[in-house]
C-alpha atoms as a PDB file:
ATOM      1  CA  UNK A   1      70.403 102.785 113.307  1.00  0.00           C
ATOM      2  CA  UNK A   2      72.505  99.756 113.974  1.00  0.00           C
ATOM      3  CA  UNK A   3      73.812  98.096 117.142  1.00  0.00           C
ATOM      4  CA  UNK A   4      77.797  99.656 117.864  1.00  0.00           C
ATOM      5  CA  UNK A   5      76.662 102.929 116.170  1.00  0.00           C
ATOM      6  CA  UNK A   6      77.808 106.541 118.543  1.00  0.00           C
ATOM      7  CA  UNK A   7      74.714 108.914 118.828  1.00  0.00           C
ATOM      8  CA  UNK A   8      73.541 111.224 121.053  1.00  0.00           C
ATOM      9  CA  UNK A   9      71.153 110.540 123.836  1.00  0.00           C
ATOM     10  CA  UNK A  10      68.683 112.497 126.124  1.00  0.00           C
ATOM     11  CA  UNK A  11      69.752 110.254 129.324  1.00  0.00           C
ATOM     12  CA  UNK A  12      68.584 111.030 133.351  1.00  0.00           C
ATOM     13  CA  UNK A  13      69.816 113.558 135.531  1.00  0.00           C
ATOM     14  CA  UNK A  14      71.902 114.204 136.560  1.00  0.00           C
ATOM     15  CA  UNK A  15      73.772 112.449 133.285  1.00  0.00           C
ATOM     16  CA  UNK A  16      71.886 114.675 130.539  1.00  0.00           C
ATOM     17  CA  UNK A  17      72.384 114.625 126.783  1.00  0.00           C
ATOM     18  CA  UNK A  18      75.728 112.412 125.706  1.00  0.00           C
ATOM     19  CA  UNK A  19      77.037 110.398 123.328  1.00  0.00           C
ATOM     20  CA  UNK A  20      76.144 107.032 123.585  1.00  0.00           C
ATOM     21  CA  UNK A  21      76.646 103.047 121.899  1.00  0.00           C
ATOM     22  CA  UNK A  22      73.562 101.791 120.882  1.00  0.00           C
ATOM     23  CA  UNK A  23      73.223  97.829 121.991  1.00  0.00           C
ATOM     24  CA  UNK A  24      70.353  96.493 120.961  1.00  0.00           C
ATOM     25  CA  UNK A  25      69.577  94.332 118.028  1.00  0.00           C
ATOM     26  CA  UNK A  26      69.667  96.299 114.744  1.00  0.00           C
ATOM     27  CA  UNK A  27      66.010  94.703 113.659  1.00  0.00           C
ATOM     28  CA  UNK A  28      64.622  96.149 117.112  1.00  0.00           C
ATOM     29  CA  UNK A  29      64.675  99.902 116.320  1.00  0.00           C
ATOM     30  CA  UNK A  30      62.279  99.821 113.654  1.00  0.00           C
ATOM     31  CA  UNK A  31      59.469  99.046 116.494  1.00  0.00           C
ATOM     32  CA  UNK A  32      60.881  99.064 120.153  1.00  0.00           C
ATOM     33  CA  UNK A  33      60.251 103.020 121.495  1.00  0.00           C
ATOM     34  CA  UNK A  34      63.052 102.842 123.989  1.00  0.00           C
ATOM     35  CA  UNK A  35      66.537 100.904 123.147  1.00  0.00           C
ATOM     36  CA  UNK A  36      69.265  99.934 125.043  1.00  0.00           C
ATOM     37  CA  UNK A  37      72.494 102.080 124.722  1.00  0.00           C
ATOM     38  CA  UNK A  38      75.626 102.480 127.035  1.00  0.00           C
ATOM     39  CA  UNK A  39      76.787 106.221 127.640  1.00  0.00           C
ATOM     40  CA  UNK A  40      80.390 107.156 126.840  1.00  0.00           C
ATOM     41  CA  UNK A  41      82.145 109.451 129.242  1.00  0.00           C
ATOM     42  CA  UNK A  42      85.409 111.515 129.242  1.00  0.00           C
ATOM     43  CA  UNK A  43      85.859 110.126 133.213  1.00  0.00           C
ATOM     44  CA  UNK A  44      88.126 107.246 132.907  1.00  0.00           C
ATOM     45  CA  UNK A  45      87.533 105.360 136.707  1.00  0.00           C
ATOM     46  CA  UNK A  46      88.929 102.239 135.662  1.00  0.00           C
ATOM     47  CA  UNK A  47      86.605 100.505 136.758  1.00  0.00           C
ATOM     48  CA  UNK A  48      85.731  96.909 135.324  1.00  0.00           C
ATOM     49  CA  UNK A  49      82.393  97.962 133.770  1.00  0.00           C
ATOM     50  CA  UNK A  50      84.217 100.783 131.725  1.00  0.00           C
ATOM     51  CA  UNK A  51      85.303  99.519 127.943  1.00  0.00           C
ATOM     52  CA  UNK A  52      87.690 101.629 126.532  1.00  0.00           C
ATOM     53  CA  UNK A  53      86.587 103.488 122.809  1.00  0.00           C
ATOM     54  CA  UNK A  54      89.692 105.362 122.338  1.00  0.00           C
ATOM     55  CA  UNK A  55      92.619 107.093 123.744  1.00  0.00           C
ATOM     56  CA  UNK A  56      89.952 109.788 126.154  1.00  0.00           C
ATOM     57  CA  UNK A  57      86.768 108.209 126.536  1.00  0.00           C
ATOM     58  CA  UNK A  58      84.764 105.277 128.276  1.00  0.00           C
ATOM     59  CA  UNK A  59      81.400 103.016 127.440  1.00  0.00           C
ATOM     60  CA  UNK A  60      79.656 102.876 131.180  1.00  0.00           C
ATOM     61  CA  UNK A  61      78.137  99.892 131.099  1.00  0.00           C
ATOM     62  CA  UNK A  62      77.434  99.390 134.388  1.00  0.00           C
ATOM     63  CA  UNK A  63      74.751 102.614 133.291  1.00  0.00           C
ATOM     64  CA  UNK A  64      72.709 101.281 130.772  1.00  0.00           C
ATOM     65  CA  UNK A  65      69.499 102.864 129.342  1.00  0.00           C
ATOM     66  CA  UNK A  66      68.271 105.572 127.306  1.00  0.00           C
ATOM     67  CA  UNK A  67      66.285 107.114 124.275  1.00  0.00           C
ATOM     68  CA  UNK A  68      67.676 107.846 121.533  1.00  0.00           C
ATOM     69  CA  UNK A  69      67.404 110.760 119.405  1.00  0.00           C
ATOM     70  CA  UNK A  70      67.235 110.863 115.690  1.00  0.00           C
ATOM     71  CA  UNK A  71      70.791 112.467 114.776  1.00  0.00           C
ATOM     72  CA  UNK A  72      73.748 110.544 114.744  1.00  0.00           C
ATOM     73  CA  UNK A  73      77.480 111.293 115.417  1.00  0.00           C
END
């Protein structure tokens, strides 16, 4: 795992499992239980928390949390 890395994420309802950025520091997964990830969404708002990843999708970042699962994208 390493910090700007796309995997998938079991997140609260009502957002659910999504892709997500993974933020914190790459020497923190090997012993932190939870890290800190921004979801990515399809729902462009344009909003100024949203950072653009592409042409169709968004990094929330005004949504940040998570746990991560152990399969990346």
């Amino acid at each position: 795992m390493r910090r700007g890395e796309v995997w998938w994420a079991d997140l609260p309802p009502p957002t659910g499992r999504r892709p997500v950025v993974l933020l914190s520091r790459d020497d923190a997964y090997a012993v932190r239980a939870l890290v800190t990830v921004a979801p990515v969404t399809t729902r462009i708002r344009s909003i100024p928390a949203e950072v653009p990843l592409g042409a169709y999708s968004m990094d929330v970042c005004h949504s940040i949390h998570g746990k991560v699962s152990t399969q990346s994208t």
